[in-house]
Protein backbone atom coordinates (compact mmCIF):
# COMPACT_ATOMS: atom_id res chain seq x y z
CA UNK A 1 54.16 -220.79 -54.86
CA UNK A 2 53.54 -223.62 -57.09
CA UNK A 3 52.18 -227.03 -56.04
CA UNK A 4 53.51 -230.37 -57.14
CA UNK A 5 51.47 -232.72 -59.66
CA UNK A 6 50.26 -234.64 -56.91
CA UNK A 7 48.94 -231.85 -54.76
CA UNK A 8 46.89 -231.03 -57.97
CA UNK A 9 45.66 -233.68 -58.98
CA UNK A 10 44.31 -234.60 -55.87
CA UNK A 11 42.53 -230.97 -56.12
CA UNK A 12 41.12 -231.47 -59.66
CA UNK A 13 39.81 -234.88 -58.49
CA UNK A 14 38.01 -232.67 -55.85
CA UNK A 15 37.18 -230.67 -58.30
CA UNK A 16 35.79 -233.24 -60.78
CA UNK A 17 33.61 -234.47 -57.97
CA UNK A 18 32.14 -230.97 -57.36
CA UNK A 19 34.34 -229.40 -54.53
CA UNK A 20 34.22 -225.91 -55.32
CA UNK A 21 36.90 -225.14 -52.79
CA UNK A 22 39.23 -227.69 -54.70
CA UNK A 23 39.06 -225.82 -57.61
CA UNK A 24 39.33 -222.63 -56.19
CA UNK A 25 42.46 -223.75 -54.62
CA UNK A 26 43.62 -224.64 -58.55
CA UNK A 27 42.65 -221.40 -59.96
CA UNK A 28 44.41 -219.43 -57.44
CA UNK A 29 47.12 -221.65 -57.64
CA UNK A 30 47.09 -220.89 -61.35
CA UNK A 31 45.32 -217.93 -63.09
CA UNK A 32 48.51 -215.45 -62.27
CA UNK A 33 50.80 -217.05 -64.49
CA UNK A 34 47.78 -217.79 -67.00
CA UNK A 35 46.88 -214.03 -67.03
CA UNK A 36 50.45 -213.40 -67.50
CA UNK A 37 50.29 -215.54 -70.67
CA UNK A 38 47.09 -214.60 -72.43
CA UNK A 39 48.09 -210.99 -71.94
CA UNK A 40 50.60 -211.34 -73.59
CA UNK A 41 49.31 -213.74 -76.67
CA UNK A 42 45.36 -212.46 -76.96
CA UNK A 43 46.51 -208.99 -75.83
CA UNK A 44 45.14 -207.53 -71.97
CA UNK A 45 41.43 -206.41 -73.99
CA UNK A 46 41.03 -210.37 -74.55
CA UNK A 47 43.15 -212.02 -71.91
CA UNK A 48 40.27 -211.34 -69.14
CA UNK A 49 37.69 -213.50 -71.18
CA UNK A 50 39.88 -216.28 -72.39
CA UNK A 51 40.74 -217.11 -68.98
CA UNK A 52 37.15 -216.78 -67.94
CA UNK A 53 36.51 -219.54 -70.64
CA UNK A 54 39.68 -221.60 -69.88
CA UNK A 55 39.08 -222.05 -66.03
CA UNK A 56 35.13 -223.02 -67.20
CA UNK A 57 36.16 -225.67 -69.37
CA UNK A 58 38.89 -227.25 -66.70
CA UNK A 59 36.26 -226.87 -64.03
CA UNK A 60 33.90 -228.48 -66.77
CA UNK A 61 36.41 -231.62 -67.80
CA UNK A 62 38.37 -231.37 -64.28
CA UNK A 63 38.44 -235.57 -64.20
CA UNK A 64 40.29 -235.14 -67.85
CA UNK A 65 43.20 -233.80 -65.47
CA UNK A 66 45.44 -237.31 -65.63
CA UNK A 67 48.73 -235.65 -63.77
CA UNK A 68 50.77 -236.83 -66.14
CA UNK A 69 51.92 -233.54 -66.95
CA UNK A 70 51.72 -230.71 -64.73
CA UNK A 71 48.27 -229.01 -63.83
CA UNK A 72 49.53 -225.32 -65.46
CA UNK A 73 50.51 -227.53 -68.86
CA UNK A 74 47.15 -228.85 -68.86
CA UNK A 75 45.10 -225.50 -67.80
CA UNK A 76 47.24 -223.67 -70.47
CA UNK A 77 46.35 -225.73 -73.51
CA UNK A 78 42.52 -225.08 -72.33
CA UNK A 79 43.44 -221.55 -72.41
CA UNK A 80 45.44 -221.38 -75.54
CA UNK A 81 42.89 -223.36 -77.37
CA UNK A 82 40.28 -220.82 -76.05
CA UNK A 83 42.48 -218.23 -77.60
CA UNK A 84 42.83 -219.60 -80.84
CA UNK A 85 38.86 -220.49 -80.79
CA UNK A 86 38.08 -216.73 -80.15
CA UNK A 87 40.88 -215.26 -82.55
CA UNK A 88 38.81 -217.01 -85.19
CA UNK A 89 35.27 -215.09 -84.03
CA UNK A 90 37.58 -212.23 -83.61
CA UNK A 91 39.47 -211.51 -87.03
CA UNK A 92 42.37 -209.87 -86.73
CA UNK A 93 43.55 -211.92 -83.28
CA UNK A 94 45.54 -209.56 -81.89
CA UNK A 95 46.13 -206.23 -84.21
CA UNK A 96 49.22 -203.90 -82.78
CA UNK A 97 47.86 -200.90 -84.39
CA UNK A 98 44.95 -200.59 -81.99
CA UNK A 99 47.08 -200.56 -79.33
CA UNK A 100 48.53 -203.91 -78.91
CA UNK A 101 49.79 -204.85 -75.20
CA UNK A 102 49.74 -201.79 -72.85
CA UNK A 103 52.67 -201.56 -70.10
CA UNK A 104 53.42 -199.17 -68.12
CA UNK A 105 57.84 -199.16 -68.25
CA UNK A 106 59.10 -197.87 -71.81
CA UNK A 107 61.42 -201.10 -71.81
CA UNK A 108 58.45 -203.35 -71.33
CA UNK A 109 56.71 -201.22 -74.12
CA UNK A 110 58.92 -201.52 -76.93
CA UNK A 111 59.13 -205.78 -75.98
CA UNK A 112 55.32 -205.49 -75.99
CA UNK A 113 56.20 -204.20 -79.56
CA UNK A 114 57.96 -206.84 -80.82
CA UNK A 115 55.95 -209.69 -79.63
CA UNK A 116 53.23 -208.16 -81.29
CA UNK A 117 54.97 -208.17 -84.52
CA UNK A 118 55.26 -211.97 -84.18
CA UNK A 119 52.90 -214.37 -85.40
CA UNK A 120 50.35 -216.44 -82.73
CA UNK A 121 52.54 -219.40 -83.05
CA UNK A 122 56.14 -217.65 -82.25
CA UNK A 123 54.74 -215.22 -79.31
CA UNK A 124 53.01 -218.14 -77.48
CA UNK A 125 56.66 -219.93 -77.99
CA UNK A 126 58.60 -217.58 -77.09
CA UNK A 127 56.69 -216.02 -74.30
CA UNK A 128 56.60 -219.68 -72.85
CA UNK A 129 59.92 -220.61 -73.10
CA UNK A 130 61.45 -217.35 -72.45
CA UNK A 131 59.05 -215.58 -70.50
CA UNK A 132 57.57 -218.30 -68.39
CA UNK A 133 60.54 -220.72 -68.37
CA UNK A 134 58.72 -223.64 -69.49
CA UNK A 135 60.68 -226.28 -71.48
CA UNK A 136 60.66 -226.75 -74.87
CA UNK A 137 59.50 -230.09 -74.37
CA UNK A 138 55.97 -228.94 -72.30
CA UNK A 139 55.72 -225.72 -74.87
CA UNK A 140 55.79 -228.29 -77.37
CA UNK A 141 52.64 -230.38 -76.55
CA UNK A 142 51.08 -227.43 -75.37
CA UNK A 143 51.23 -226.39 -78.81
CA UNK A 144 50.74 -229.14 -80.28
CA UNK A 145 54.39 -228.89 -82.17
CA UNK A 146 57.24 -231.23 -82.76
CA UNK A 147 59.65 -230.29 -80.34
CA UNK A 148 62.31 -229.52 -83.58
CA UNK A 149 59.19 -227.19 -84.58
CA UNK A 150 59.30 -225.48 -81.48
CA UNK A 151 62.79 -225.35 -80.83
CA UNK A 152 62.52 -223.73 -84.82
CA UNK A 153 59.82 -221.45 -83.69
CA UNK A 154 61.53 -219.91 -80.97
CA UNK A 155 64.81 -219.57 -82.74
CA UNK A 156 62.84 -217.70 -85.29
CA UNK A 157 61.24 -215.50 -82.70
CA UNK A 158 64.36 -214.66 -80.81
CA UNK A 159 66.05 -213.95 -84.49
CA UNK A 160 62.87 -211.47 -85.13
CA UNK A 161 63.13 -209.79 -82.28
CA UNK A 162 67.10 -209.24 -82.43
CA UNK A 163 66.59 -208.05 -85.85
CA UNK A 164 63.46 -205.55 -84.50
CA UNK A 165 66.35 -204.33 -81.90
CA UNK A 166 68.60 -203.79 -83.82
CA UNK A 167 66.25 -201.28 -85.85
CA UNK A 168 66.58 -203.81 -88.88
CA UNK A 169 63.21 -204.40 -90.97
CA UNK A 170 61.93 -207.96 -90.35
């Protein structure tokens, strides 16, 4: 069950001041939903290691935490900008021919598909706004997009993806 802001901030203070526990708290708090994410947008080969690297750097720059927006905002731009750090080491960032995202259901499978057939930029959007039920306005600065951008983005994506289901070429 998700905290409120205040909850975690008062934990990443903890946290900034060295109280393991406190940040343990966060990550458990967290790291489901930020799993969730990076599987989907680094694929589940890469998804273990980003989020490795993403809850290092927030335990690193916990006291960066301001609560201004909320704590999973924050720990998912770490985590996204991980991603895009490794996709660059990593050329191609996620590549659906060698398998893409794995699921188990034949519903989720052919989804899995079609977000792999989007670029970075619209999966991360649309698997945030759609799949995660953030707002436009938090996927925006956690992409660093104008929210008209976004709102653009994930139009795009959701037209993709229509056209993908309806067996048209995209």
């Amino acid at each position: 069950m998700p905290r409120g802001n205040d909850e975690d901030l008062a934990l990443s203070r903890r946290a900034a001041a060295g109280d393991r526990a406190a940040f343990g708290l966060l990550v458990a708090g967290h790291e489901r939903a930020l799993r969730a994410f990076l599987s989907k947008v680094a694929g589940p080969d890469h998804a273990e290691d980003v989020a490795q690297e993403a809850f290092l750097k927030a335990w690193r720059f916990a006291g960066r935490y301001d609560g201004l927006s909320r704590y999973s905002t924050w720990l998912t731009r770490i985590a996204w900008r991980c991603h895009l750090d490794s996709a660059r080491k990593r050329r191609p960032a996620f590549d659906p021919d060698e398998g893409g995202i794995q699921e188990s259901a034949a519903g989720s499978a052919v989804v899995s598909d079609m977000l792999a057939r989007l670029d970075q930029r619209e999966r991360a959007a649309l698997v945030l706004c759609e799949g995660h039920g953030w707002t436009h306005a938090e996927t925006a600065e956690l992409l660093a997009m104008p929210l008209g951008t976004l709102k653009s983005t994930v139009a795009r994506a959701k037209a993709k993806c229509r056209e993908m289901w309806l067996g048209e070429e995209v």
